[in-house]
C-alpha atoms as a PDB file:
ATOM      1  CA  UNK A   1      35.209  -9.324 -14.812  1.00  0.00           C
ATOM      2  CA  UNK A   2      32.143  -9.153 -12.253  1.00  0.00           C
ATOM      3  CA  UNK A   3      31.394  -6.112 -10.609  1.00  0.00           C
ATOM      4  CA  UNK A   4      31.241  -5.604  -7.045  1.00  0.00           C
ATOM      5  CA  UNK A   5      27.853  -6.244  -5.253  1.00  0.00           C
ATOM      6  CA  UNK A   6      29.043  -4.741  -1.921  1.00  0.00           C
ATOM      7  CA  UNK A   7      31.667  -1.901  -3.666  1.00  0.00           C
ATOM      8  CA  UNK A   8      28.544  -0.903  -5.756  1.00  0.00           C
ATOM      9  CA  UNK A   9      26.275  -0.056  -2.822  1.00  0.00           C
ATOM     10  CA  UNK A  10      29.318   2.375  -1.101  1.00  0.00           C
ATOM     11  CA  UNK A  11      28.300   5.476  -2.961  1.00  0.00           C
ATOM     12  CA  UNK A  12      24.550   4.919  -2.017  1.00  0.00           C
ATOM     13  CA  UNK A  13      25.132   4.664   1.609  1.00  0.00           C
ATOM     14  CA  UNK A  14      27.291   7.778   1.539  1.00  0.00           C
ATOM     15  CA  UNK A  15      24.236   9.721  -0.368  1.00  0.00           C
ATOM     16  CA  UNK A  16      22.025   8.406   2.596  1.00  0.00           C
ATOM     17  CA  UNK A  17      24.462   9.954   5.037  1.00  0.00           C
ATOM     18  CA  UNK A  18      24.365  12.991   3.334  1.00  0.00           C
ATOM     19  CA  UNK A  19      21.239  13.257   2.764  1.00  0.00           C
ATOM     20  CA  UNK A  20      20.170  12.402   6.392  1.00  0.00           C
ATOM     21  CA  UNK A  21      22.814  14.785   8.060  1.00  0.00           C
ATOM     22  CA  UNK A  22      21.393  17.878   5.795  1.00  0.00           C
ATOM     23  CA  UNK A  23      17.873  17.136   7.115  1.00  0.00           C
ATOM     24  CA  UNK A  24      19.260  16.692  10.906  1.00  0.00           C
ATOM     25  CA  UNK A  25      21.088  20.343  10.101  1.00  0.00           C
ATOM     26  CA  UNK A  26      17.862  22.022   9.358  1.00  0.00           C
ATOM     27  CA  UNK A  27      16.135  20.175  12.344  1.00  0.00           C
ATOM     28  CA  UNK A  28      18.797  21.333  15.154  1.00  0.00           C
ATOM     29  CA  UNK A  29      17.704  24.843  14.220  1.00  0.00           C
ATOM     30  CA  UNK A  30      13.870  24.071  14.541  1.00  0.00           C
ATOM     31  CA  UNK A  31      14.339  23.201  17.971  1.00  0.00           C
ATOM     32  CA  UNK A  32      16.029  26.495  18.876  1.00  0.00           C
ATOM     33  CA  UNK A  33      13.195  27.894  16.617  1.00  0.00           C
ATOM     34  CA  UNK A  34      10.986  30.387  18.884  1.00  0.00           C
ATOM     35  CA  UNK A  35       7.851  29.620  16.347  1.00  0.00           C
ATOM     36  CA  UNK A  36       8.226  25.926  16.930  1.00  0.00           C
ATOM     37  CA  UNK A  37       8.857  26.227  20.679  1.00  0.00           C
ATOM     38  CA  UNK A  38       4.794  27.783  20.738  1.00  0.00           C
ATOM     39  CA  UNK A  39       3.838  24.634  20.495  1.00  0.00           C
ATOM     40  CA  UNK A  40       5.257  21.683  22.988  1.00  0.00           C
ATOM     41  CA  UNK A  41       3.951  18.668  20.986  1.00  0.00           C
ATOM     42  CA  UNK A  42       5.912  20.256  17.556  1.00  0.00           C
ATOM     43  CA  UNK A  43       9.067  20.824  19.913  1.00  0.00           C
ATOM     44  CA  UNK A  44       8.848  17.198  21.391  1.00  0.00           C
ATOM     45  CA  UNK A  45       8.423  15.673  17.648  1.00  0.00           C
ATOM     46  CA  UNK A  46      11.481  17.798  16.585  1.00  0.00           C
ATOM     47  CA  UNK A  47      13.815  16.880  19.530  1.00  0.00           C
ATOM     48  CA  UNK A  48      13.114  12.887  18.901  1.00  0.00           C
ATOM     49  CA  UNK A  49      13.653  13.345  15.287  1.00  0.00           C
ATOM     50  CA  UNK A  50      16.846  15.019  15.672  1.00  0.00           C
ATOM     51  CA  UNK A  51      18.142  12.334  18.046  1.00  0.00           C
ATOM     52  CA  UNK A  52      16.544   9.738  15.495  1.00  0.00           C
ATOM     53  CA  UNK A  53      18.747  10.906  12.470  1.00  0.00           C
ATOM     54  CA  UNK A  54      21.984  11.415  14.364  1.00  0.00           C
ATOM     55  CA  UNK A  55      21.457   7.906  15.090  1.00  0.00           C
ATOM     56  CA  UNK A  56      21.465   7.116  11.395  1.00  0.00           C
ATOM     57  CA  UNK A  57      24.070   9.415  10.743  1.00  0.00           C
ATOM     58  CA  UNK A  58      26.484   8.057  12.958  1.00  0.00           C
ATOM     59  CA  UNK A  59      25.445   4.304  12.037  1.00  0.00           C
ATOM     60  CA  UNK A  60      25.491   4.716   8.481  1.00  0.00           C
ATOM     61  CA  UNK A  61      28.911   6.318   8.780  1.00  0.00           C
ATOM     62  CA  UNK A  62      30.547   3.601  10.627  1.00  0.00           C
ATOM     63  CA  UNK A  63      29.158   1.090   8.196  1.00  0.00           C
ATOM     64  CA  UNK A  64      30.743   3.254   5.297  1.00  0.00           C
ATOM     65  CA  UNK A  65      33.880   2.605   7.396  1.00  0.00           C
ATOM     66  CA  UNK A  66      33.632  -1.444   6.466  1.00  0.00           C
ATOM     67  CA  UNK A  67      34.123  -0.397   2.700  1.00  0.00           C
ATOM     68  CA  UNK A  68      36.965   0.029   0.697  1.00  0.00           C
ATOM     69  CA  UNK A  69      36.361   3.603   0.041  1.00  0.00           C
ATOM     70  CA  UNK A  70      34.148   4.373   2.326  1.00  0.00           C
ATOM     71  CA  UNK A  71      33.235   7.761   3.626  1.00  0.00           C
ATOM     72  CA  UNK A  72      30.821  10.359   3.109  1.00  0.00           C
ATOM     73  CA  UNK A  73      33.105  12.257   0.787  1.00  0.00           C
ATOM     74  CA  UNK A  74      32.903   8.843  -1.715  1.00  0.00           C
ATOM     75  CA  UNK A  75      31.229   9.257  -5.157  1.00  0.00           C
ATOM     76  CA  UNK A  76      27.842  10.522  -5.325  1.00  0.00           C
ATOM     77  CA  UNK A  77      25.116   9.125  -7.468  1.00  0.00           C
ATOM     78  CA  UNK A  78      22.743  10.927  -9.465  1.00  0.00           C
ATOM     79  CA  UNK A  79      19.473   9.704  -8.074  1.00  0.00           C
ATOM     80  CA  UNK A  80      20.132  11.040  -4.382  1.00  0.00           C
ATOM     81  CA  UNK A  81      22.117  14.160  -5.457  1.00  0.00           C
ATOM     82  CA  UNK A  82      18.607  15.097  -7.106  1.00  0.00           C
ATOM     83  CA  UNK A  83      17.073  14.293  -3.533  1.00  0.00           C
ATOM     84  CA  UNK A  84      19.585  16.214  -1.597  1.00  0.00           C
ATOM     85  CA  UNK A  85      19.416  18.963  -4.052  1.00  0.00           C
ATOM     86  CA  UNK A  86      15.601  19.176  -3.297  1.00  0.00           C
ATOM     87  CA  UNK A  87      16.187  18.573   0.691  1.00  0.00           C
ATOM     88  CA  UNK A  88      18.007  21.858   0.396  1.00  0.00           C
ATOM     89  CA  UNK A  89      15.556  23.541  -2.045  1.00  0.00           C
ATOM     90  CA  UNK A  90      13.247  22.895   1.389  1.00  0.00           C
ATOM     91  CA  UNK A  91      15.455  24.512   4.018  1.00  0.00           C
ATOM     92  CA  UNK A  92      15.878  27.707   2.700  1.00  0.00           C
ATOM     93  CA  UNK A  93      18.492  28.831   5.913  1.00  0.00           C
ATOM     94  CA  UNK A  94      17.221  32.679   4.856  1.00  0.00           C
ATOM     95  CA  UNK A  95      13.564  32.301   4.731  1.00  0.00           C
ATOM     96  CA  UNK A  96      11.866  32.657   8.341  1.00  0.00           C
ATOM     97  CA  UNK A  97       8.658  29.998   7.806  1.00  0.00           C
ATOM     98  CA  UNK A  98       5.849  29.582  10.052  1.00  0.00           C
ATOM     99  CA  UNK A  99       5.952  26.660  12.324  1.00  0.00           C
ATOM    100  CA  UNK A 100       3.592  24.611  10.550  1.00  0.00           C
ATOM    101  CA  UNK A 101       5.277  25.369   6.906  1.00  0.00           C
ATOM    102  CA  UNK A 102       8.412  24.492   8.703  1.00  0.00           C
ATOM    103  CA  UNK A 103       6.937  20.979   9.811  1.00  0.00           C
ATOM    104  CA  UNK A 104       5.488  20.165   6.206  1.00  0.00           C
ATOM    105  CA  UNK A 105       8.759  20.864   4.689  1.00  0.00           C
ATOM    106  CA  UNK A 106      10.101  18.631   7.455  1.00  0.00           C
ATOM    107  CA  UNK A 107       7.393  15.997   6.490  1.00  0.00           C
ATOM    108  CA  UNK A 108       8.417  16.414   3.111  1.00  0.00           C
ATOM    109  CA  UNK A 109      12.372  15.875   3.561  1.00  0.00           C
ATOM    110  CA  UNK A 110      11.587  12.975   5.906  1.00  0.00           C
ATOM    111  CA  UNK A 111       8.931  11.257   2.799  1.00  0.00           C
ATOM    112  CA  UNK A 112      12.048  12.020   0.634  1.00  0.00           C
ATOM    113  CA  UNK A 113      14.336   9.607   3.156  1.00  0.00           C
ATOM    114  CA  UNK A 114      12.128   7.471   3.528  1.00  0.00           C
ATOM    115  CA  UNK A 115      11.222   6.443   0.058  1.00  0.00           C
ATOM    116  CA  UNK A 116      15.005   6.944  -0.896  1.00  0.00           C
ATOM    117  CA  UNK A 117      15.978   4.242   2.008  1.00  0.00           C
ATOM    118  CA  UNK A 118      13.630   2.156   0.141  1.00  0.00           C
ATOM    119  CA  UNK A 119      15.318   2.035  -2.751  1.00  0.00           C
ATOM    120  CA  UNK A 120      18.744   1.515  -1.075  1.00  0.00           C
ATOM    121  CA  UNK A 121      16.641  -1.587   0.840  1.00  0.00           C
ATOM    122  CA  UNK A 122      16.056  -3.082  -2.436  1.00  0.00           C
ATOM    123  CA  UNK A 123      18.983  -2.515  -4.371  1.00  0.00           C
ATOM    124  CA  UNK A 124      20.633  -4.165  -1.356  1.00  0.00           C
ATOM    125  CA  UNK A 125      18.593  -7.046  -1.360  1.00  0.00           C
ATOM    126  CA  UNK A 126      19.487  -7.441  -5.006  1.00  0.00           C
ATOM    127  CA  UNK A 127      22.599  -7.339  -4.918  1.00  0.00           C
ATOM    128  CA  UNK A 128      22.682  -9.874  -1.712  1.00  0.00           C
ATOM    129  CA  UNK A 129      24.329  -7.385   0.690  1.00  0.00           C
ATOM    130  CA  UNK A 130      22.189  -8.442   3.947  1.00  0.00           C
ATOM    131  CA  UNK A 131      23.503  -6.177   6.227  1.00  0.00           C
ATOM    132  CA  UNK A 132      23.038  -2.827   4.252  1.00  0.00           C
ATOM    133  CA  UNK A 133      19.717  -4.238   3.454  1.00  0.00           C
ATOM    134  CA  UNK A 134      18.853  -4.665   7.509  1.00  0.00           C
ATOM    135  CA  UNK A 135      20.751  -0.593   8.367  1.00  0.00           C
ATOM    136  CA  UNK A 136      18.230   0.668   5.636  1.00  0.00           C
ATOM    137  CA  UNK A 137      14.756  -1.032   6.551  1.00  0.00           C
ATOM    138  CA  UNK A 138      15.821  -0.220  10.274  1.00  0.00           C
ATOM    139  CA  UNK A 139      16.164   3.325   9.574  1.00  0.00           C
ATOM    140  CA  UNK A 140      12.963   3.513   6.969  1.00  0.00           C
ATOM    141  CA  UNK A 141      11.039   1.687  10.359  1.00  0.00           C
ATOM    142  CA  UNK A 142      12.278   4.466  12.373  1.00  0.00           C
ATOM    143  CA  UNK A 143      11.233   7.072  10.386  1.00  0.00           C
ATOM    144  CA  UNK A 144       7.543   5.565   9.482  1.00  0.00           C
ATOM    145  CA  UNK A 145       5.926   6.374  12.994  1.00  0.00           C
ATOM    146  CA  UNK A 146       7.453   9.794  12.782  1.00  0.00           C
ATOM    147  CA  UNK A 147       5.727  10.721   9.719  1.00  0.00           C
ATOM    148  CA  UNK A 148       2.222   9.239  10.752  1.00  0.00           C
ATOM    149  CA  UNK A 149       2.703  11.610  13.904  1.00  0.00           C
ATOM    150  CA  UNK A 150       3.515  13.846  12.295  1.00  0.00           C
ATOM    151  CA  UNK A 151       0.274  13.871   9.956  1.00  0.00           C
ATOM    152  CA  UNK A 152      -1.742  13.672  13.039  1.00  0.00           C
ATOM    153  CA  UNK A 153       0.113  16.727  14.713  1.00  0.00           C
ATOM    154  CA  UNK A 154       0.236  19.267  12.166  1.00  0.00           C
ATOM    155  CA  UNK A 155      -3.828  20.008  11.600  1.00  0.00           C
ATOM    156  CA  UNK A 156      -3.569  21.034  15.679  1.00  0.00           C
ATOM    157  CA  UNK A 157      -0.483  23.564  14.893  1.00  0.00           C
ATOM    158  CA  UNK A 158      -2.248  24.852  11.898  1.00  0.00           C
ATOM    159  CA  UNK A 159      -5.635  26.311  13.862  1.00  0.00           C
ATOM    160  CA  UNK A 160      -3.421  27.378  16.395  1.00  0.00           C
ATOM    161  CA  UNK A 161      -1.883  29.272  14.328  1.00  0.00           C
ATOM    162  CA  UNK A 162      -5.110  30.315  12.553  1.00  0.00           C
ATOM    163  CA  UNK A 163      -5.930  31.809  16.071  1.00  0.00           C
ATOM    164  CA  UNK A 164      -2.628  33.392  16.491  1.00  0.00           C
ATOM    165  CA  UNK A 165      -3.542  35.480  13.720  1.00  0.00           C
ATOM    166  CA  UNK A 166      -6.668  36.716  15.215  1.00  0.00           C
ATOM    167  CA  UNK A 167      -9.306  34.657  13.285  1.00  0.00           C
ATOM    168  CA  UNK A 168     -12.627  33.177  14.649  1.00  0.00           C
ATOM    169  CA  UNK A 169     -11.177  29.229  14.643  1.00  0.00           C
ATOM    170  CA  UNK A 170     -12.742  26.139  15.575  1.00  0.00           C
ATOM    171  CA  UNK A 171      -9.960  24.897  17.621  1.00  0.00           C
ATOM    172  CA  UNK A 172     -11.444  21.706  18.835  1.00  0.00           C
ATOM    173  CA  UNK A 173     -11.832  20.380  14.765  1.00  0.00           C
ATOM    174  CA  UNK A 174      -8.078  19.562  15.166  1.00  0.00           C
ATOM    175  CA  UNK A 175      -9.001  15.825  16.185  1.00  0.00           C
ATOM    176  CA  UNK A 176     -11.338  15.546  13.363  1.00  0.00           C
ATOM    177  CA  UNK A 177      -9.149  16.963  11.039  1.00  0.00           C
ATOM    178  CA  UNK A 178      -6.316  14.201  12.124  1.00  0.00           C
ATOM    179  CA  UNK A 179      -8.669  11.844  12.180  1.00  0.00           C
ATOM    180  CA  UNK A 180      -9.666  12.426   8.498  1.00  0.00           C
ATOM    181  CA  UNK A 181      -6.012  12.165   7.104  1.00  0.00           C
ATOM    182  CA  UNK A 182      -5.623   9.373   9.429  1.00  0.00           C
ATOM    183  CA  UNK A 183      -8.882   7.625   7.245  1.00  0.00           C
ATOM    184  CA  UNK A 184      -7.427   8.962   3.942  1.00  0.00           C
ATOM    185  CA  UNK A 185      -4.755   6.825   4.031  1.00  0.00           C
ATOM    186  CA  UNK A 186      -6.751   3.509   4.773  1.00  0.00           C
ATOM    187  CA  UNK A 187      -6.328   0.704   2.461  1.00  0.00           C
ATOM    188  CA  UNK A 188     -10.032   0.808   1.713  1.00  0.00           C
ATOM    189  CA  UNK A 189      -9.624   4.520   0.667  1.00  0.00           C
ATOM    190  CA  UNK A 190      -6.814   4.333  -1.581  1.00  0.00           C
ATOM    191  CA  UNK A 191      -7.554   3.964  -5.084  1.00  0.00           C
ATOM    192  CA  UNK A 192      -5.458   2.471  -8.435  1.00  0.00           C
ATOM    193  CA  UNK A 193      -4.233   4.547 -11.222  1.00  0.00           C
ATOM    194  CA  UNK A 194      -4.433   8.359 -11.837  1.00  0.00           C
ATOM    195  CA  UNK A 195      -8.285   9.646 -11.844  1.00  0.00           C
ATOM    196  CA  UNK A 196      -9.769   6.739 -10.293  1.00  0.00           C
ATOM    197  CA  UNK A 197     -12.897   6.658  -8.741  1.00  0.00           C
ATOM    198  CA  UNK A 198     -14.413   9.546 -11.614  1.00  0.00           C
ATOM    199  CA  UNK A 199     -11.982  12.562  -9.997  1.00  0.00           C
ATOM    200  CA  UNK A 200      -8.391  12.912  -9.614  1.00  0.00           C
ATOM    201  CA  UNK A 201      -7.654  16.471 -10.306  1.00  0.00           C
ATOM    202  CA  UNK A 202      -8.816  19.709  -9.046  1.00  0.00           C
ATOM    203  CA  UNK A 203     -10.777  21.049 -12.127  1.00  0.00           C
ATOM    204  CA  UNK A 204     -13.649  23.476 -12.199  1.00  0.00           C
ATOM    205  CA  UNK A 205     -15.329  24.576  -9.093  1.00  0.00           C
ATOM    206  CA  UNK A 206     -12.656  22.390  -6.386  1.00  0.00           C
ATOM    207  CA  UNK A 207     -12.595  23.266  -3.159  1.00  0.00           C
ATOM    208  CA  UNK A 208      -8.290  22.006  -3.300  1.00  0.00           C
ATOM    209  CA  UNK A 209      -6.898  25.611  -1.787  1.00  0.00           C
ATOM    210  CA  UNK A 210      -3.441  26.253  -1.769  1.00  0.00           C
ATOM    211  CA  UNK A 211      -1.386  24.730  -0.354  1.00  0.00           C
ATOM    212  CA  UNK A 212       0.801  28.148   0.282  1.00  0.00           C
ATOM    213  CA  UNK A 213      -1.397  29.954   3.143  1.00  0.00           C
END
């Protein structure tokens, strides 16, 4: 007997729900945040991403609602369990982070959606379910611009905090800062296979950093 194409995807929508709705939880206390509210550009990217994933939230639960055991309580697979599991590693409800350590962990969850919606985009192509296949690339579109302004926000929050703590910062290198990432991520700039290009690890005499300041 054939499986179900459509059953099959039930459990992977649900994971997205979950997944999503754990990220939103951690964002609705961001924008209460008093480190986050310091800075009006973070506080404006936090307020549209939390109305952003209560979108998805609520859309991805009323598809669940077309399936035969649908609801966010249905099975959970493996794959995304790992993803929420890490989503929560991130948003650590004790641990009182800066506002730019809060925004990379919030860059990180969102990479984490992202990628994970397209997977759940692919499997439902594959399995010829068009409409989950349209909920998940609509949602991965809607989280794509975040990220990218999100990359080009966070070098501004970082020097201003820099400043906060009384060092000697060049504000005004925020821009260039953004920019670089921004040029990083070019087509011409990316590179094929680990090490290309003569150097892909921070050996001997890097200036890498940490990434834990």
């Amino acid at each position: 007997m054939a499986k179900d194409n459509r059953e099959a995807l039930r459990p992977y929508v649900a994971d997205m729900a979950a997944v999503e709705k754990h990220i939103l939880e951690a964002i609705e206390r961001q924008r209460k945040d008093d480190d986050i509210q310091q800075f009006p550009d973070a506080a404006q990217w936090v307020g549209r991403v939390e109305g952003v994933l209560r979108r998805h939230v609520d859309n991805l639960e009323g598809h669940l609602n077309n399936f035969d055991g649908g609801g966010v309580a249905g099975t959970v697979k493996e794959a995304l369990t790992g993803v929420l599991g890490t989503v929560a590693g991130l948003y650590d409800k004790v641990r009182k982070d800066t506002a730019s350590r809060a925004l990379r962990d919030d860059y990180t969850a969102l990479s984490l959606a992202a990628i994970s919606y397209t997977m759940l985009h692919t499997t439902a192509l594959g399995l010829s379910q068009g409409t989950t296949a349209e909920i998940a690339l609509s949602n991965l579109k809607d989280l794509t611009p975040l990220l990218v302004e999100l990359s080009q926000l966070l070098p501004k929050v970082v020097l201003k905090e820099l400043s906060f703590e009384g060092y000697d910062v060049a504000t005004q290198v925020g821009e260039q800062a953004a920019r670089n990432t921004h040029e990083a991520w070019q087509p011409e700039n990316l590179r094929s296979g680990v090490g290309a290009a003569g150097s892909g690890s921070l050996g001997s005499g890097s200036t890498g950093g940490s990434f834990n300041r």
